[in-house]
Protein backbone atom coordinates (compact mmCIF):
# COMPACT_ATOMS: atom_id res chain seq x y z
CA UNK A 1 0.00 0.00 0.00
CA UNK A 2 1.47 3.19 -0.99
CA UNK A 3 1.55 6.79 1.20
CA UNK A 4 2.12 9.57 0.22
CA UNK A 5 4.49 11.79 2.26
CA UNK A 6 3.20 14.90 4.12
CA UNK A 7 4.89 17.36 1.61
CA UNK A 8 4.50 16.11 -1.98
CA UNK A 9 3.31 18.13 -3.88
CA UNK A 10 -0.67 18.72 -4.90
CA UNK A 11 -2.01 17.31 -7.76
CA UNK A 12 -4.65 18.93 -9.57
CA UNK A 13 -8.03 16.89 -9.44
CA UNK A 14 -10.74 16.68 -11.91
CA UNK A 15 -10.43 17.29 -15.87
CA UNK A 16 -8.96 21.17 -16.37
CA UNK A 17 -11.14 21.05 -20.18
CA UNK A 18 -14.29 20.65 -17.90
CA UNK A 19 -14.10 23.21 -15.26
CA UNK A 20 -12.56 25.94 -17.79
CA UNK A 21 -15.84 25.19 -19.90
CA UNK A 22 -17.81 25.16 -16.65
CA UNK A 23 -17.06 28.99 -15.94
CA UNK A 24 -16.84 29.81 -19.68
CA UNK A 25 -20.56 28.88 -20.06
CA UNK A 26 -21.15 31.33 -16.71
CA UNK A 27 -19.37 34.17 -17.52
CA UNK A 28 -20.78 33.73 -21.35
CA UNK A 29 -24.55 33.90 -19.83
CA UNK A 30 -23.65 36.90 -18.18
CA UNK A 31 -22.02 38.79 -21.23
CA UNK A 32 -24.77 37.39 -23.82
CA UNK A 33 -27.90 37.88 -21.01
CA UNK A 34 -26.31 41.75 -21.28
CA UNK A 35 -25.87 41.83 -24.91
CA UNK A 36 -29.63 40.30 -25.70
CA UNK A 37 -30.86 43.63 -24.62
CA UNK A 38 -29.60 45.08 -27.90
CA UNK A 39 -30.12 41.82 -30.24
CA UNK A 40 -26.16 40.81 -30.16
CA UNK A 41 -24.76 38.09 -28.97
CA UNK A 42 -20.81 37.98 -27.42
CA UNK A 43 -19.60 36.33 -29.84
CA UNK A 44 -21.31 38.84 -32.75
CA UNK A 45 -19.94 41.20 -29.96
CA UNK A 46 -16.50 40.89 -30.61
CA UNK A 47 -16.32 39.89 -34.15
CA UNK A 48 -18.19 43.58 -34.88
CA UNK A 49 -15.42 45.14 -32.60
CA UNK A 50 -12.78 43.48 -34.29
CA UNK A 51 -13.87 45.03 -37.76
CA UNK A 52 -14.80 48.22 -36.60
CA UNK A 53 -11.72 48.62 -34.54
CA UNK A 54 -9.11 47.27 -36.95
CA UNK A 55 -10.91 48.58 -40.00
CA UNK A 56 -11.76 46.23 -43.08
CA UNK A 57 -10.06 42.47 -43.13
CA UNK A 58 -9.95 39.10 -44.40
CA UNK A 59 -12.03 36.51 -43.14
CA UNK A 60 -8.52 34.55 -42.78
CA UNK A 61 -6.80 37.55 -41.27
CA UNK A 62 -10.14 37.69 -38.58
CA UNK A 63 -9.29 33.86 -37.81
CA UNK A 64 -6.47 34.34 -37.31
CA UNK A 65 -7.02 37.05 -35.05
CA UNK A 66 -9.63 35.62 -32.86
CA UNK A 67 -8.12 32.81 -32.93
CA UNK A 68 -11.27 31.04 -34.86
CA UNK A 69 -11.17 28.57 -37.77
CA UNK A 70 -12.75 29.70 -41.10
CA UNK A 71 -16.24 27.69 -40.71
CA UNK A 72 -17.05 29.76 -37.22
CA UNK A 73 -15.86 33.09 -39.31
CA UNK A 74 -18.02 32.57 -42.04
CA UNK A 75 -21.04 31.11 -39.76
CA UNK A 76 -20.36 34.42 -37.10
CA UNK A 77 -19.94 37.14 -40.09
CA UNK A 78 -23.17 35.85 -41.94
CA UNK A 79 -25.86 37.69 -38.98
CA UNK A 80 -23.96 40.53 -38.72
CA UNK A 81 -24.14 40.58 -42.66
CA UNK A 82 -27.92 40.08 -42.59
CA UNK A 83 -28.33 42.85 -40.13
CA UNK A 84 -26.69 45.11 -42.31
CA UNK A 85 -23.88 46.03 -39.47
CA UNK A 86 -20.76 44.40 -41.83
CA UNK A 87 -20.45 44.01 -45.72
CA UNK A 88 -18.25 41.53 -47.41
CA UNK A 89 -16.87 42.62 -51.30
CA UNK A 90 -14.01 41.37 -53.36
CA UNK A 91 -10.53 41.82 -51.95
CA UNK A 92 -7.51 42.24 -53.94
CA UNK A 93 -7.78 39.43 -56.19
CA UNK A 94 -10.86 37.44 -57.40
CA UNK A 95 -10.07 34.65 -54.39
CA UNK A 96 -9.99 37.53 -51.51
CA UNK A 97 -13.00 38.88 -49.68
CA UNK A 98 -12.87 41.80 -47.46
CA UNK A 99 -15.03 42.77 -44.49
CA UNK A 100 -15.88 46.54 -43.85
CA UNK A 101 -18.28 47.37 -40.74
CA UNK A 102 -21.20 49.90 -42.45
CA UNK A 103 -22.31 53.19 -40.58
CA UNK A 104 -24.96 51.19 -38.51
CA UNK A 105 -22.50 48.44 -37.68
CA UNK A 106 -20.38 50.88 -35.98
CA UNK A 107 -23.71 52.97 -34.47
CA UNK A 108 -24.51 48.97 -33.25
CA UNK A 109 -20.86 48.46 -32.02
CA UNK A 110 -21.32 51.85 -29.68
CA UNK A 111 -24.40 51.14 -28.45
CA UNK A 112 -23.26 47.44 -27.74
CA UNK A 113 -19.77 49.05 -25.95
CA UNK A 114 -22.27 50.23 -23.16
CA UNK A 115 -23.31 47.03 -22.43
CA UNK A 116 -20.57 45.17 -22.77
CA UNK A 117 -19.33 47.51 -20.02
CA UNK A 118 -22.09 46.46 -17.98
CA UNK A 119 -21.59 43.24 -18.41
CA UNK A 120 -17.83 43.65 -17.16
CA UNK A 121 -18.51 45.70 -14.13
CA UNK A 122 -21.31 43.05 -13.04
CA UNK A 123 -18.31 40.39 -13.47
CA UNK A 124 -15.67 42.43 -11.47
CA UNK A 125 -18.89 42.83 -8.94
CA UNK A 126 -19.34 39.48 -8.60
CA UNK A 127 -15.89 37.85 -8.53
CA UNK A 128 -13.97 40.96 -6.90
CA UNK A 129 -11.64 43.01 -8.94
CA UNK A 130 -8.76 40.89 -7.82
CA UNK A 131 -9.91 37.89 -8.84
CA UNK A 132 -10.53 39.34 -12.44
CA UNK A 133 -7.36 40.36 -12.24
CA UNK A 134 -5.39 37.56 -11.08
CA UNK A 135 -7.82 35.43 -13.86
CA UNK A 136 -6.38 37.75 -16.63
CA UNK A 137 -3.43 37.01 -15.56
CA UNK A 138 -3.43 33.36 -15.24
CA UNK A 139 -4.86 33.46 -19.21
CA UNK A 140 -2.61 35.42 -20.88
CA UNK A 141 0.19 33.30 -19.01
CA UNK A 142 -1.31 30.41 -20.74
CA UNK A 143 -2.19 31.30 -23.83
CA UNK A 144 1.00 31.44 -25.44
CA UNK A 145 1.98 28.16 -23.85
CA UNK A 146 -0.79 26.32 -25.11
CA UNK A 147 -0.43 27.86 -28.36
CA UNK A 148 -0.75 25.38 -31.26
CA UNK A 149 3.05 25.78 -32.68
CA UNK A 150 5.80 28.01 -31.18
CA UNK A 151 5.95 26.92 -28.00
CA UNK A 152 8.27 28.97 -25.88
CA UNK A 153 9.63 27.04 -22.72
CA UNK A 154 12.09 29.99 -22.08
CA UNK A 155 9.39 32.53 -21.22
């Protein structure tokens, strides 16, 4: 029968995929329950940012920015399209498509801005601004070493 000594180290218990989806779904009720007031939902949210505040790009450049693959770009950009908040025209050859926010999609992303800041202050209400802090934090530590291909060990 094995023991284990009084100071090994903790382990972590449970599946880290699992709880990390387990808050995401919270904190996305939170941000969408905000942005349903104006018709938007997060995700809409930040794709309409994106555009607005990096002016017009390619649905490749917008994956690669959001880190999304070109399915969930095309399948997020086609709403916004329909509302009339984003158009999407020929880029600079016949195989390129841009995407340029209209007047009303940046009127839309203004009027969303206010509730997305809403939404944020409710968060830092509920978990404490040091928590959101220390949570930022913890994610942008990880990003980069979870990152798909350039791992950097040295940072």
């Amino acid at each position: 029968m094995k023991t284990h000594s009084a100071d090994a180290a903790p382990r972590p218990q449970g599946c880290t995929n699992f709880k990390l989806r387990q808050l995401m779904r919270r904190v996305t009720h939170l941000y969408d329950a905000e942005m349903g007031r104006i018709g938007l939902k997060t995700t809409q949210f930040s794709l309409l940012s994106m555009i607005v505040l990096k002016g017009p790009m390619g649905p490749g450049e917008i994956g690669r920015a959001m880190l999304l693959d070109a399915s969930t770009v095309t399948r997020n950009l086609k709403p916004l399209v329909d509302a009339g908040w984003l158009v999407v025209t020929s880029g600079a050859n016949e195989r390129s498509r841009l995407v340029t926010a209209t007047d009303a999609g940046r009127e839309k992303r203004q009027q969303a801005q206010r509730h997305w800041k809403i939404a944020q202050e409710n968060i830092n209400t509920l978990l404490g601004v040091e928590r959101v802090l220390a949570l930022h934090a913890l994610v942008d530590d990880c990003l980069p070493l979870l990152a798909p291909t350039g791992r950097n060990h040295d940072a």
